[in-house]
Protein backbone atom coordinates (compact mmCIF):
# COMPACT_ATOMS: atom_id res chain seq x y z
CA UNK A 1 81.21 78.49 111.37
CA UNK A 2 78.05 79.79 109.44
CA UNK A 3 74.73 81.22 110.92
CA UNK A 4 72.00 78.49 112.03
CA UNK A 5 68.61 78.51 111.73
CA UNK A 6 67.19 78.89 114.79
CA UNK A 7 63.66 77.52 115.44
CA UNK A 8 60.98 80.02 117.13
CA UNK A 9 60.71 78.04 120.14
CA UNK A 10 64.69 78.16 120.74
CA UNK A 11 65.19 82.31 120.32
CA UNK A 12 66.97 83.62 123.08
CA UNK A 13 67.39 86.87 121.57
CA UNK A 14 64.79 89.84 122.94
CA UNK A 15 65.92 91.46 119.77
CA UNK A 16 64.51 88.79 117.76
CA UNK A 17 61.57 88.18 120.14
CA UNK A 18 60.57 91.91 119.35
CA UNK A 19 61.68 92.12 115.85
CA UNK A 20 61.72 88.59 114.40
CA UNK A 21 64.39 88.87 111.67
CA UNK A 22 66.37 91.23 113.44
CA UNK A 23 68.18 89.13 116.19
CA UNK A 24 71.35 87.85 116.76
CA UNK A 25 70.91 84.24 117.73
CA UNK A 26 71.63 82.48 114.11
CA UNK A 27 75.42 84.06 114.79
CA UNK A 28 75.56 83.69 118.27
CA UNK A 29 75.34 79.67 118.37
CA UNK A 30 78.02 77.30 120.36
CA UNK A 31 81.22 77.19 120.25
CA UNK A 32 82.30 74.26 117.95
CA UNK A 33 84.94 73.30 119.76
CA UNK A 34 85.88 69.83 118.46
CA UNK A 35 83.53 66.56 116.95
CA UNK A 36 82.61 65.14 120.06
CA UNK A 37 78.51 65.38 121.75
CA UNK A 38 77.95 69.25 121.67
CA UNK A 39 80.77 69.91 119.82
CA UNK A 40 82.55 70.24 122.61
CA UNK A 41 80.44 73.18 123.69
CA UNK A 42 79.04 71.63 126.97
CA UNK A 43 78.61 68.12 128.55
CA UNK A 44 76.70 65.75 126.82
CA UNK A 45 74.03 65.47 129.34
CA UNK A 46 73.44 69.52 129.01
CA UNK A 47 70.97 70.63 125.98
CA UNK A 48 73.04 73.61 124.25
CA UNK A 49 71.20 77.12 124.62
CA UNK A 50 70.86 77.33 120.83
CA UNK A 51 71.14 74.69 118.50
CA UNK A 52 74.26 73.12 116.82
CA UNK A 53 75.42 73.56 113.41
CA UNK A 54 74.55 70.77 111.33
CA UNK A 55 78.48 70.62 109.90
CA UNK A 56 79.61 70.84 113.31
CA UNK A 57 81.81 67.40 113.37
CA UNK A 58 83.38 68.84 110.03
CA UNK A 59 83.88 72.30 111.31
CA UNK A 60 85.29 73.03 114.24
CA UNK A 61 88.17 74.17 116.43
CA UNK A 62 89.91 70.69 116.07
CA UNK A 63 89.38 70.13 112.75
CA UNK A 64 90.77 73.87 111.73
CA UNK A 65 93.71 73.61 114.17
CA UNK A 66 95.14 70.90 111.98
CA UNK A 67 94.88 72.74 108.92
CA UNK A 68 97.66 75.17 108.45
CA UNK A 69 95.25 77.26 105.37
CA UNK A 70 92.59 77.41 108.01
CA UNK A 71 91.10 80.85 109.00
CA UNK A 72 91.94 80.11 112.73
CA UNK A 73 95.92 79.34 111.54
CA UNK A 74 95.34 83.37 109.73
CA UNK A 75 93.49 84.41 112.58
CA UNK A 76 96.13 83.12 115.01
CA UNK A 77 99.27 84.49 112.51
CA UNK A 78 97.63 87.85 112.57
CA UNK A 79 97.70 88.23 116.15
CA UNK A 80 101.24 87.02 116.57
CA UNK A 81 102.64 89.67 113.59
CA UNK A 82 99.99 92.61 115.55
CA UNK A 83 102.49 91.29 118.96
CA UNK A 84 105.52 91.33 117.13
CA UNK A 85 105.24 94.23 115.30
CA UNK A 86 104.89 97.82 116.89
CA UNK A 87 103.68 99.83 113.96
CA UNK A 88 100.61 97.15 113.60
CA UNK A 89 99.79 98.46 117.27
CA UNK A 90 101.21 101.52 117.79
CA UNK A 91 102.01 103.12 114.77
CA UNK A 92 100.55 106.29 112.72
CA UNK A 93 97.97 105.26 110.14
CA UNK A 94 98.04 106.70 106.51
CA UNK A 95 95.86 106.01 104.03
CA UNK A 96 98.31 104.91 100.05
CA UNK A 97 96.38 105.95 97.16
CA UNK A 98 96.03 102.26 94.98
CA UNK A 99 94.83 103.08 91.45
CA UNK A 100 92.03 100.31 92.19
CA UNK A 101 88.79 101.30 93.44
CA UNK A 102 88.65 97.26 95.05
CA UNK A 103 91.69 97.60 97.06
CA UNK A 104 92.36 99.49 100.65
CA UNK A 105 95.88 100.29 100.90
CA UNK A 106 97.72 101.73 104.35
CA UNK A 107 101.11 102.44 105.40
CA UNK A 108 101.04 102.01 109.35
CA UNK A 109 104.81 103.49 110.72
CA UNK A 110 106.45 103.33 114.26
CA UNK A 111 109.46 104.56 114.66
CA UNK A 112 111.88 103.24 111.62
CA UNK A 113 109.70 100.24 110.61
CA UNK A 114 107.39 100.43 108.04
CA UNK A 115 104.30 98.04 106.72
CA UNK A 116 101.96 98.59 103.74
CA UNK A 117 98.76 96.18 104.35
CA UNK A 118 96.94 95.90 100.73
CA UNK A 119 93.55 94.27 100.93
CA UNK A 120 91.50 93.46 97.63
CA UNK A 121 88.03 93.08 97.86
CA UNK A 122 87.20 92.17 94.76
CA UNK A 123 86.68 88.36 93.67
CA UNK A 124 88.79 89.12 90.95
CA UNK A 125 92.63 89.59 90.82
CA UNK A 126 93.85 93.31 91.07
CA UNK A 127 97.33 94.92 90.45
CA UNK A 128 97.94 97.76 93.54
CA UNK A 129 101.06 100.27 92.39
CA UNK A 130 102.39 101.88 95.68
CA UNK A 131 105.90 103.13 93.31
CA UNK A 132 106.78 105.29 96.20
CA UNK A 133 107.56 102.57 98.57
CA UNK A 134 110.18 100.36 96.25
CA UNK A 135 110.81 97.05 97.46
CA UNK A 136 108.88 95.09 100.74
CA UNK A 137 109.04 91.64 101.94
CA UNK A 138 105.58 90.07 102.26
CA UNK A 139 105.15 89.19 105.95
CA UNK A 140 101.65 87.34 106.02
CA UNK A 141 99.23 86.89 103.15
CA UNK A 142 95.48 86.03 103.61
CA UNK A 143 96.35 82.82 101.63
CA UNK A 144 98.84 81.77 104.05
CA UNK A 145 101.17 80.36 101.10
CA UNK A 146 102.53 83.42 99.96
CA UNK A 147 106.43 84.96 101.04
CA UNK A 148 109.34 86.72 100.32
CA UNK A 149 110.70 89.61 98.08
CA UNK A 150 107.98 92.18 96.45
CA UNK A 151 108.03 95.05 94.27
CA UNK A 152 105.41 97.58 95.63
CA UNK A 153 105.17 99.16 92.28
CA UNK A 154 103.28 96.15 90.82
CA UNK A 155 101.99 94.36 93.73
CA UNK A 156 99.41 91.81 92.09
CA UNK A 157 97.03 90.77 94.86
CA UNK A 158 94.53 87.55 94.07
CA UNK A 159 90.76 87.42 94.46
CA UNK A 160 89.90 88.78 98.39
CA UNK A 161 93.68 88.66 99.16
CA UNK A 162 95.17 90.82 101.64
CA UNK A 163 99.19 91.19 102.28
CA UNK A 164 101.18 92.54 104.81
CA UNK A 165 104.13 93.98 103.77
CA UNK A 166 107.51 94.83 105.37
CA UNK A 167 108.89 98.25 103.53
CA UNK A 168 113.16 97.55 103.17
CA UNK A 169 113.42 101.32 101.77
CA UNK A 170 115.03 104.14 103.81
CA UNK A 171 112.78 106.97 105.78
C-alpha cells in the first residue's frame, strides 16, 4: 500500500489540521483488505474515514496472499523464523564488522544457536566478508527465492537484500 492524497476536507489528522504537511493521514488510510466495495475495509453502505487507494482492487490483502514473493508472504515468514528461533527473540545482539559501508551486519546468539542477519541497503549488489563465521545455511532471504549452503566469507547480497543466516560452526 502507498500513501494517498488526502483532500483538505477529508483530514482527520489534528497534526495536519495544525501543521498542514505534517500529518499522518496519507499513511494512515484503510485497510485494503481484498477487491470488493471498500476494499474490504467496511460495508459498502459506510463512507471510509479517509479515502481509498486508487490501486486498491490490485493491491490488497487478497491479492498479496496469493503471491508467494509478496511482502505480506516475507512479512508473515519473518514472524514465523522470530517464533521459531530463540536467538531472533531472545538472544545477545552484536554488531559484525562488513567491509561495506551499505550493509548492517549482526550476529544475534542464544544459547548454542547462532544467526548472522546481513542487510544491504544499497540498490546495488554488495559482497559482505564475515571470515570468522565459516559456513551458514541461509534461512530466509528478503527475495524469498534464495536457500541453502553459504560461505560467510564471501556472502554476495543483491540490491536491498537482506539474509538470515544459520551459523553450522562450533562456539
Amino acid at each position: 500500500m502507498s500513501n494517498v492524497a488526502v483532500a483538505p476536507e477529508f483530514i482527520q489528522d489534528p497534526q495536519e489540521k495544525n501543521v498542514p504537511g505534517l500529518g499522518r493521514d496519507p499513511a494512515r488510510t484503510p485497510m485494503q483488505w481484498d477487491a470488493g466495495p471498500n476494499a474490504g475495509f467496511c460495508p459498502p453502505q459506510v463512507i471510509p474515514w479517509l479515502p481509498l487507494a486508487a490501486d486498491y482492487e490490485k493491491i490488497n490483502v487478497a491479492v498479496e496472499g496469493e503471491d508467494a514473493s509478496s511482502t505480506l508472504e516475507l512479512t508473515r515468514a519473518l514472524l514465523a523464523l522470530r517464533r521459531d528461533r530463540l536467538a531472533l527473540n531472545r538472544g545477545s545482539y552484536q554488531g559484525q564488522e562488513s567491509d561495506s559501508q551499505d550493509c548492517f551486519v549482526y550476529l544475534r546468539q542464544f544459547e548454542h544457536e547462532r544467526l548472522l542477519v546481513a542487510i544491504n541497503f544499497s540498490e546495488q549488489p554488495q559482497v559482505v566478508k564475515a571470515p570468522t563465521h565459516g559456513g551458514g545455511q541461509i534461512l530466509l532471504s528478503t527475495s524469498l527465492n534464495r536457500g541453502g549452503p553459504i560461505d560467510t566469507a564471501t556472502l554476495e547480497l543483491q540490491g536491498h537484500e537482506g539474509c538470515i543466516i544459520e551459523l553450522l560452526d562450533d562456539i
